[in-house]
Protein backbone atom coordinates (compact mmCIF):
# COMPACT_ATOMS: atom_id res chain seq x y z
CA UNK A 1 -128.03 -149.90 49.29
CA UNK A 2 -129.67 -149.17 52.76
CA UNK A 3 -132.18 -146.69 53.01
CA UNK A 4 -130.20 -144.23 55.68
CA UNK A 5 -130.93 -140.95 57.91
CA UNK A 6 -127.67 -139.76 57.95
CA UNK A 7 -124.35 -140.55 55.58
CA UNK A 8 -120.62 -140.52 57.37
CA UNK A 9 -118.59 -138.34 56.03
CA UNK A 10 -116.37 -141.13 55.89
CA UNK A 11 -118.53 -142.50 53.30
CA UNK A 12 -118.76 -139.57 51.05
CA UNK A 13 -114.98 -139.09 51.22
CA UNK A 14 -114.18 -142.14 50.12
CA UNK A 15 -116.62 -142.09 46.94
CA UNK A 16 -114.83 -138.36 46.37
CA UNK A 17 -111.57 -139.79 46.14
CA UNK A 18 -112.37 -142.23 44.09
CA UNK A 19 -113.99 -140.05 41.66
CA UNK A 20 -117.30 -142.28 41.69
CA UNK A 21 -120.81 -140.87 41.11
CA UNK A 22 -123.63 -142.28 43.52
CA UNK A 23 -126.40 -142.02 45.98
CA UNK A 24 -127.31 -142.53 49.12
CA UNK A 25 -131.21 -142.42 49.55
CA UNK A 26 -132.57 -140.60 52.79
CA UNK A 27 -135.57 -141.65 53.35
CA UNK A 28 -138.10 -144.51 53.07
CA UNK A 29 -139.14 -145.02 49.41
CA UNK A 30 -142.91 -145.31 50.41
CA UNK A 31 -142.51 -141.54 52.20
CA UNK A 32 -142.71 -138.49 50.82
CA UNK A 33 -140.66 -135.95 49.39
CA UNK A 34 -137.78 -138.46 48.54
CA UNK A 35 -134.84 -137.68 50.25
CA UNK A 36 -131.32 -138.18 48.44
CA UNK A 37 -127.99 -137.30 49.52
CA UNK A 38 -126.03 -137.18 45.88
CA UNK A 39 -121.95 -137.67 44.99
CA UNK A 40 -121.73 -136.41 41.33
CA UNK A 41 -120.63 -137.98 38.31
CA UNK A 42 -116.83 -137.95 38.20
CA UNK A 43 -116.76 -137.45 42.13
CA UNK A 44 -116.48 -133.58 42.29
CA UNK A 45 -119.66 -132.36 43.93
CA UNK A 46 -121.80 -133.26 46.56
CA UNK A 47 -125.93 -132.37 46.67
CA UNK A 48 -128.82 -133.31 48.26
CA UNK A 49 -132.23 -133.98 46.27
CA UNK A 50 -135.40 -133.13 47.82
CA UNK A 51 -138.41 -134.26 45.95
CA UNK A 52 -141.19 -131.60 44.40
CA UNK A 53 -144.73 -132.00 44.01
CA UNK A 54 -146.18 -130.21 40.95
CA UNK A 55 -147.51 -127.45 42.98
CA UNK A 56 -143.95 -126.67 44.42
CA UNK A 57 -141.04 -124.65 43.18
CA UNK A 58 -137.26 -125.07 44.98
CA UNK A 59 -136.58 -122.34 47.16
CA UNK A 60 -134.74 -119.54 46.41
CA UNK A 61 -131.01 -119.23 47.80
CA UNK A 62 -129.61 -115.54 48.79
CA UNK A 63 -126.03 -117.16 50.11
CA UNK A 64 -123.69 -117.29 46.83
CA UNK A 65 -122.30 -120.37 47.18
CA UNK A 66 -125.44 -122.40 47.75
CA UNK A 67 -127.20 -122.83 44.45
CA UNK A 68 -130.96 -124.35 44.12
CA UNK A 69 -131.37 -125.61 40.98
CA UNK A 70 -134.96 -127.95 39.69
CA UNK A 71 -133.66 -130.85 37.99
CA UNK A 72 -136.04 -134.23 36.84
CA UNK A 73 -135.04 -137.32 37.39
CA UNK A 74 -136.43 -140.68 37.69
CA UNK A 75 -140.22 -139.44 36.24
CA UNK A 76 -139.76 -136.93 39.64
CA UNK A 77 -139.26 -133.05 39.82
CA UNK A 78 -136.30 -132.34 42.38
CA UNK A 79 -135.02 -129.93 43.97
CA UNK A 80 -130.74 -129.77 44.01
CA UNK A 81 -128.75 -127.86 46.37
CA UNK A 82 -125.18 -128.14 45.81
CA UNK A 83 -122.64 -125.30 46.70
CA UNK A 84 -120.36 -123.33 43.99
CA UNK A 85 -117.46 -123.78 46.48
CA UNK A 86 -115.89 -127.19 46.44
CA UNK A 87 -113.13 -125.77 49.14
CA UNK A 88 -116.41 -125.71 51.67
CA UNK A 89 -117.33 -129.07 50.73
CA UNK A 90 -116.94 -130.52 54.40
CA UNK A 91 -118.92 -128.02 55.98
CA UNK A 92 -121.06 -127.94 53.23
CA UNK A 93 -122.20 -131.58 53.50
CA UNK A 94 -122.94 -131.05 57.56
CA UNK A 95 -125.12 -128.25 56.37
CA UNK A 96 -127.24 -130.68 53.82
CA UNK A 97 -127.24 -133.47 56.93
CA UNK A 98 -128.92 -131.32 58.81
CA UNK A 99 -131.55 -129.96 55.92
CA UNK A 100 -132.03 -133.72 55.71
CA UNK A 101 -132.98 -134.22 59.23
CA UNK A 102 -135.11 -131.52 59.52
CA UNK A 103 -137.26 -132.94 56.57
CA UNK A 104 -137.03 -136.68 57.11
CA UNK A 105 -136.76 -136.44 61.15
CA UNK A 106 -138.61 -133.51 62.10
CA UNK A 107 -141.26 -133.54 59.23
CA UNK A 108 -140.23 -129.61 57.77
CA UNK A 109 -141.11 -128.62 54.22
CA UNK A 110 -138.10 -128.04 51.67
CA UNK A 111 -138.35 -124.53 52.56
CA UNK A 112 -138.96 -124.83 56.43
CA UNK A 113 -135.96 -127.12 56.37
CA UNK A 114 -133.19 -124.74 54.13
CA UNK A 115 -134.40 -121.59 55.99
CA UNK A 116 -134.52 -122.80 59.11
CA UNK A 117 -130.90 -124.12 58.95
CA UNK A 118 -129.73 -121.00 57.52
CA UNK A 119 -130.71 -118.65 60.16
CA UNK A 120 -129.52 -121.09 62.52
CA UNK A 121 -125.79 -121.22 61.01
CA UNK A 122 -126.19 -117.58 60.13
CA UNK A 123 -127.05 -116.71 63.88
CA UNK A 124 -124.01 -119.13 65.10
CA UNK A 125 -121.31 -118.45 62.59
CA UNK A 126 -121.54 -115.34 61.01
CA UNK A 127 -124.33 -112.66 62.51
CA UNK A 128 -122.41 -109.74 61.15
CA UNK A 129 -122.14 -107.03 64.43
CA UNK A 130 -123.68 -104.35 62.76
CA UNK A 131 -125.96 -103.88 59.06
CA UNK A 132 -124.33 -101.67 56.58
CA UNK A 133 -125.85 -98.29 55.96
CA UNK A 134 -127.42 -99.62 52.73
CA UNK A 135 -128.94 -102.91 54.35
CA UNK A 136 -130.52 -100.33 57.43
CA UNK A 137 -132.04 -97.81 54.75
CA UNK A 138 -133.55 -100.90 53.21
CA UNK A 139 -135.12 -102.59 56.66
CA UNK A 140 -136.31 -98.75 57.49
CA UNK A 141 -137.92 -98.37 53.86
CA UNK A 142 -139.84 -102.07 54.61
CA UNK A 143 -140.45 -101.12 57.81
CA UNK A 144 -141.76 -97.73 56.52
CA UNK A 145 -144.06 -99.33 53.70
CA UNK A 146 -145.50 -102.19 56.14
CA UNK A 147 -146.39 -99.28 58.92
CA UNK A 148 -148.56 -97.42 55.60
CA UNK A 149 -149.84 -100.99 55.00
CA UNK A 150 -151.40 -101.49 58.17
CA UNK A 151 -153.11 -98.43 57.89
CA UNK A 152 -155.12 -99.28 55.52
CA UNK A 153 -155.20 -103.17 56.22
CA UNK A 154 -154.65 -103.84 59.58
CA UNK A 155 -151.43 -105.03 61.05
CA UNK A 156 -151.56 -108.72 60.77
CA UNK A 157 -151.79 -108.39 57.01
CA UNK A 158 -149.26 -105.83 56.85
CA UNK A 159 -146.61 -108.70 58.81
CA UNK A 160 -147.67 -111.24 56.62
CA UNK A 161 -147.36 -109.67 53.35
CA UNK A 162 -143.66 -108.95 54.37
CA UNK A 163 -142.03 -111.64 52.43
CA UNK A 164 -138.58 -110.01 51.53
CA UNK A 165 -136.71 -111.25 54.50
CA UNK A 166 -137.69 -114.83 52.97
CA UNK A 167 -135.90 -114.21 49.98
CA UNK A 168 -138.92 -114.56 47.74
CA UNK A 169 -138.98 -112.85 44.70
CA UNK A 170 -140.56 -109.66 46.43
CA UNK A 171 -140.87 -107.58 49.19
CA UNK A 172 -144.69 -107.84 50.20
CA UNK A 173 -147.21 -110.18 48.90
CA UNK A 174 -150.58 -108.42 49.44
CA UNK A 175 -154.09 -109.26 47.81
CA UNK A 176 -154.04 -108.90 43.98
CA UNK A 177 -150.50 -107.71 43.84
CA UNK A 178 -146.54 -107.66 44.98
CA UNK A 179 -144.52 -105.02 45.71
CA UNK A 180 -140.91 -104.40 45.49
CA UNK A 181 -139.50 -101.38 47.68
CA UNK A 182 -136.02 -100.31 47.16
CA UNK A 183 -134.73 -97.11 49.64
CA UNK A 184 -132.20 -94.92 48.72
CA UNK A 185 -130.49 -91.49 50.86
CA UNK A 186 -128.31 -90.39 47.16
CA UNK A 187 -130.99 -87.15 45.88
CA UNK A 188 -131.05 -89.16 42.66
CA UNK A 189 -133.79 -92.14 42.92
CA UNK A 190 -130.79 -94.79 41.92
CA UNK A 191 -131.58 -98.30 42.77
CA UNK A 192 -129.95 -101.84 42.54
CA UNK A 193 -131.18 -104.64 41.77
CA UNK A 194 -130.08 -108.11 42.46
CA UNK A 195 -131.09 -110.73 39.59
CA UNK A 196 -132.59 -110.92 36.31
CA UNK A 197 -136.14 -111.58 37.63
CA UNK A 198 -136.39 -108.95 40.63
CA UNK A 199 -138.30 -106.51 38.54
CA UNK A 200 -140.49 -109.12 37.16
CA UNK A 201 -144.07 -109.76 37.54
CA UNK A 202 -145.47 -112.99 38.73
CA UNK A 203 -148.01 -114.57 36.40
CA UNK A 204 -151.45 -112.58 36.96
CA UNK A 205 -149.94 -110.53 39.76
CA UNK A 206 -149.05 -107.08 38.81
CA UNK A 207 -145.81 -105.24 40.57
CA UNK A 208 -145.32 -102.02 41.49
CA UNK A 209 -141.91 -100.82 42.33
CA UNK A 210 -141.82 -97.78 45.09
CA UNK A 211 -138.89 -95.80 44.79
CA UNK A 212 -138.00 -94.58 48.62
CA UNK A 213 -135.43 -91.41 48.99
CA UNK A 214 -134.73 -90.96 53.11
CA UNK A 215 -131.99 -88.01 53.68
CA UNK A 216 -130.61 -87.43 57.67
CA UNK A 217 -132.92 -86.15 60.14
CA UNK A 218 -130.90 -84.38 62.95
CA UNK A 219 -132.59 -84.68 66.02
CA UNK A 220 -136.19 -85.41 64.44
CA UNK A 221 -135.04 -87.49 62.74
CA UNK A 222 -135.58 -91.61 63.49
CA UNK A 223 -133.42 -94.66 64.39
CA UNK A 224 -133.80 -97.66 63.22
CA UNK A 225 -134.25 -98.98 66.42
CA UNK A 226 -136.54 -96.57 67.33
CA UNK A 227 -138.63 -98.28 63.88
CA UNK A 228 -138.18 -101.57 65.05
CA UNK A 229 -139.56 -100.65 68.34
CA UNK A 230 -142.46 -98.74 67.19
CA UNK A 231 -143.36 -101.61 64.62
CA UNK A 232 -143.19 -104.35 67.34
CA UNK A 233 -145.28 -102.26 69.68
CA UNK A 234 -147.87 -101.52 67.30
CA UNK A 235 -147.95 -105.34 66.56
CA UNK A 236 -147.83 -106.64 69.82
CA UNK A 237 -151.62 -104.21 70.72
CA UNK A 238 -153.03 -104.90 67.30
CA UNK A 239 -151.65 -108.30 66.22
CA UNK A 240 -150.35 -110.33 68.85
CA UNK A 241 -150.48 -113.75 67.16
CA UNK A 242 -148.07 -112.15 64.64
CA UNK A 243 -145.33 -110.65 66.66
CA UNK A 244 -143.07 -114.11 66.41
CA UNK A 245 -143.55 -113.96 62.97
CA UNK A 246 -142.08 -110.23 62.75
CA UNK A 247 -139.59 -111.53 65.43
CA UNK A 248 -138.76 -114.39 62.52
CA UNK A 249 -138.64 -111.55 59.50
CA UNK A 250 -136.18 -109.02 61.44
CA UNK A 251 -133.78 -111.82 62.66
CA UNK A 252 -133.40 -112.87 58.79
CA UNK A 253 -133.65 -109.34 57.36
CA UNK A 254 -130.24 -109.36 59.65
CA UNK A 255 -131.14 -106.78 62.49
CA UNK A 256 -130.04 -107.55 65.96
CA UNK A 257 -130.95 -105.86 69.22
CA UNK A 258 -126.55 -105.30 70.11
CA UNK A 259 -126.49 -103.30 66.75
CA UNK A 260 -124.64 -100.03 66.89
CA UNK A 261 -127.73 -97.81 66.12
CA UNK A 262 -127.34 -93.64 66.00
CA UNK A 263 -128.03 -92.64 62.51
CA UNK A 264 -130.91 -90.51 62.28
CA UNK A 265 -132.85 -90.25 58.88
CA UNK A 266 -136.47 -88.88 57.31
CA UNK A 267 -137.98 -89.00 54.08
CA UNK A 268 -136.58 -86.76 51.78
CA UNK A 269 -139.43 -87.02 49.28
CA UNK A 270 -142.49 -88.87 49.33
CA UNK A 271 -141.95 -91.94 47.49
CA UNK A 272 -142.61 -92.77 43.98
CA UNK A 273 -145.08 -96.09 42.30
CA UNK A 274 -144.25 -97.25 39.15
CA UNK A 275 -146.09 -100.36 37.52
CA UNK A 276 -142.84 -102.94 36.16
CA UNK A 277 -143.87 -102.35 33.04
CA UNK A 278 -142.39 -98.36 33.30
CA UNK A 279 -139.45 -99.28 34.66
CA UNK A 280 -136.01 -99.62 32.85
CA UNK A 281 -134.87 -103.59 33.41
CA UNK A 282 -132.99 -105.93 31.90
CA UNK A 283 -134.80 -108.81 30.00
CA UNK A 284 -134.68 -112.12 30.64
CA UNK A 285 -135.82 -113.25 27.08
CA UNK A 286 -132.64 -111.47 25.76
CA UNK A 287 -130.64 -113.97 26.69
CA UNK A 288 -129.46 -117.02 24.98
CA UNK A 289 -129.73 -120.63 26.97
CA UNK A 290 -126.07 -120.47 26.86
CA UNK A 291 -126.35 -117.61 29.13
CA UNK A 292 -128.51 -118.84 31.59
CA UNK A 293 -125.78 -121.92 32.01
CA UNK A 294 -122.94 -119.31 32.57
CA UNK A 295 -124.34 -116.30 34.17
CA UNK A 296 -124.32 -116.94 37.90
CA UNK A 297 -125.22 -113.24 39.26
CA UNK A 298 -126.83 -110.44 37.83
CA UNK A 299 -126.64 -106.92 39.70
CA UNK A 300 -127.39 -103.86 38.33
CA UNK A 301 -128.62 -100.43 39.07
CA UNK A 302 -131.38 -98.23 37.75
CA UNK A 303 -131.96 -94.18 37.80
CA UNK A 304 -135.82 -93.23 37.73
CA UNK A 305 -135.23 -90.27 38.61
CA UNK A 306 -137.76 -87.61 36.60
CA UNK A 307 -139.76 -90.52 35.79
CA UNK A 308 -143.93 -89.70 36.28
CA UNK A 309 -145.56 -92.16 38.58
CA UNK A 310 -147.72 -94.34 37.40
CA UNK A 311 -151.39 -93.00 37.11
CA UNK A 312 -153.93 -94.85 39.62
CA UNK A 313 -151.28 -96.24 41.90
CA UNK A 314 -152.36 -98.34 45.20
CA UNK A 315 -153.42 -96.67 48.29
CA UNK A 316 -151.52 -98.24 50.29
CA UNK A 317 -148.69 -95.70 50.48
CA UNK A 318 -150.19 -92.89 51.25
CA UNK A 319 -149.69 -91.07 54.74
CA UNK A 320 -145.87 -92.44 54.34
CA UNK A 321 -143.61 -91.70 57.31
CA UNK A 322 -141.20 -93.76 59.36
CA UNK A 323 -142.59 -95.80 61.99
């Protein structure tokens, strides 16, 4: 079979309806990553394979019906993205044609490529016209925590440790460790968290979890917009090059400039640091392979409140106030 940049629907169709497994290779077999577009065994999925190096892992999916699994095959490590919703399998397979081109055409890393086209479709399809109250306490407690960051080390740091927008396993990647912030306005420090792993350290990084309460402000209190605004202000004077890159983060963490914005909120408390290892999480170890197969989600939510900090926390938080 022909080495191709693009597979007809047509084509796949046909193999669908048949009920016939195959493959139709992407790219040039001297390039690299390896490109596949994939019709599974028995005809009833469709994937595309993106070859790994040994340094890489696959990128992490927050949309629940696209699913990123690592599979081997062939003596290489692959990324699979398939979808868990075989009624979206049409638009599902434009979706992978254009991952595909953005990698084979356009040169874009795995990750480039999927996040890229995400935002994209997000942006065209279905930009939601407003964040819920939940997802706006959450940008204003990032928001909050990267303004105490740059305090201490400068903005451009502060921008890029912000990884949670990405979907990475934390909120901010900084210099020896990770944290994970999670904002709350109930007066009891109750959290959720999304996944087995979110409350677990990567190897040789430790992870502190702060524990954000905000309450409403009245008239001192702050907007979101009026965070956003300060943040990108203080960016553009102190760390110019990095102001697309916040541009980048806000567009994915969902915000939009046409949002309805007139909630007013403050800290209620000053927030709490507690090292992973304090904090009351499921296991991963608990359970059984045959769990891992079936479970698809995990959400669940913690109550810390009365817990002590942690003793010798990092500086980073202190002087915490909304941008």
């Amino acid at each position: 079979m022909t080495e191709r940049p693009h597979v007809p629907w047509t084509e796949v169709e046909y193999f669908l309806g048949k009920g016939q497994a195959t493959t139709f290779p992407l790219s040039p077999r001297s390039v690299h990553p390896q490109v596949s577009y994939v019709v599974g065994h028995g005809g009833r999925d469709i994937a595309l394979h993106v070859e790994l190096d040994r340094r890489h892992r696959p990128p992490r999916s927050s949309l629940p019906t696209i699913r990123i699994d690592q599979i081997a095959d062939r003596g290489m490590r692959l990324a699979r993205i398939s979808t868990t919703q075989v009624t979206l399998m049409r638009d599902f397979h434009d979706l992978l044609t254009a991952v595909a081109d953005r990698i084979v055409t356009h040169g874009r890393t795995l990750d480039q490529a999927f996040e890229e086209t995400v935002r994209a479709w997000s942006a065209l399809l279905s930009r939601p016209r407003g964040l819920s109250t939940q997802k706006r306490l959450g940008l204003m407690g990032e928001l909050a925590t990267m303004h105490c960051i740059a305090g201490k080390q400068g903005w451009q740091t502060a921008v890029e440790a912000w990884t949670g927008p990405e979907a990475e396993e934390h909120d901010f990647g900084l210099p020896g460790y990770d944290l994970e912030v999670k904002t709350t306005a109930s007066e009891r420090r109750r959290h959720t968290i999304h996944g087995i792993g979110q409350l677990d350290p990567a190897p040789e990084r430790p992870l502190w979890f702060v524990s954000v309460q905000l309450t409403r402000g009245g008239a001192n209190g702050r907007t979101l917009s009026e965070c956003v605004r300060a943040v990108r202000a203080a960016v553009g004077e102190h760390a110019p090059a990095s102001l697309n890159h916040l541009e980048r983060q806000l567009a994915a963490s969902g915000w939009a400039e046409d949002s309805s914005d007139d909630e007013r909120w403050t800290p209620r408390s000053d927030p709490i640091l507690l090292d992973s290892s304090a904090l009351p999480r499921l296991d991963a170890s608990a359970l059984s392979d045959f769990a891992w197969e079936r479970i698809t989600d995990v959400q669940y939510t913690i109550d810390i409140t009365g817990l002590q900090p942690t003793l010798e926390p990092p500086s980073v938080l202190t002087d915490f106030r909304l941008p």
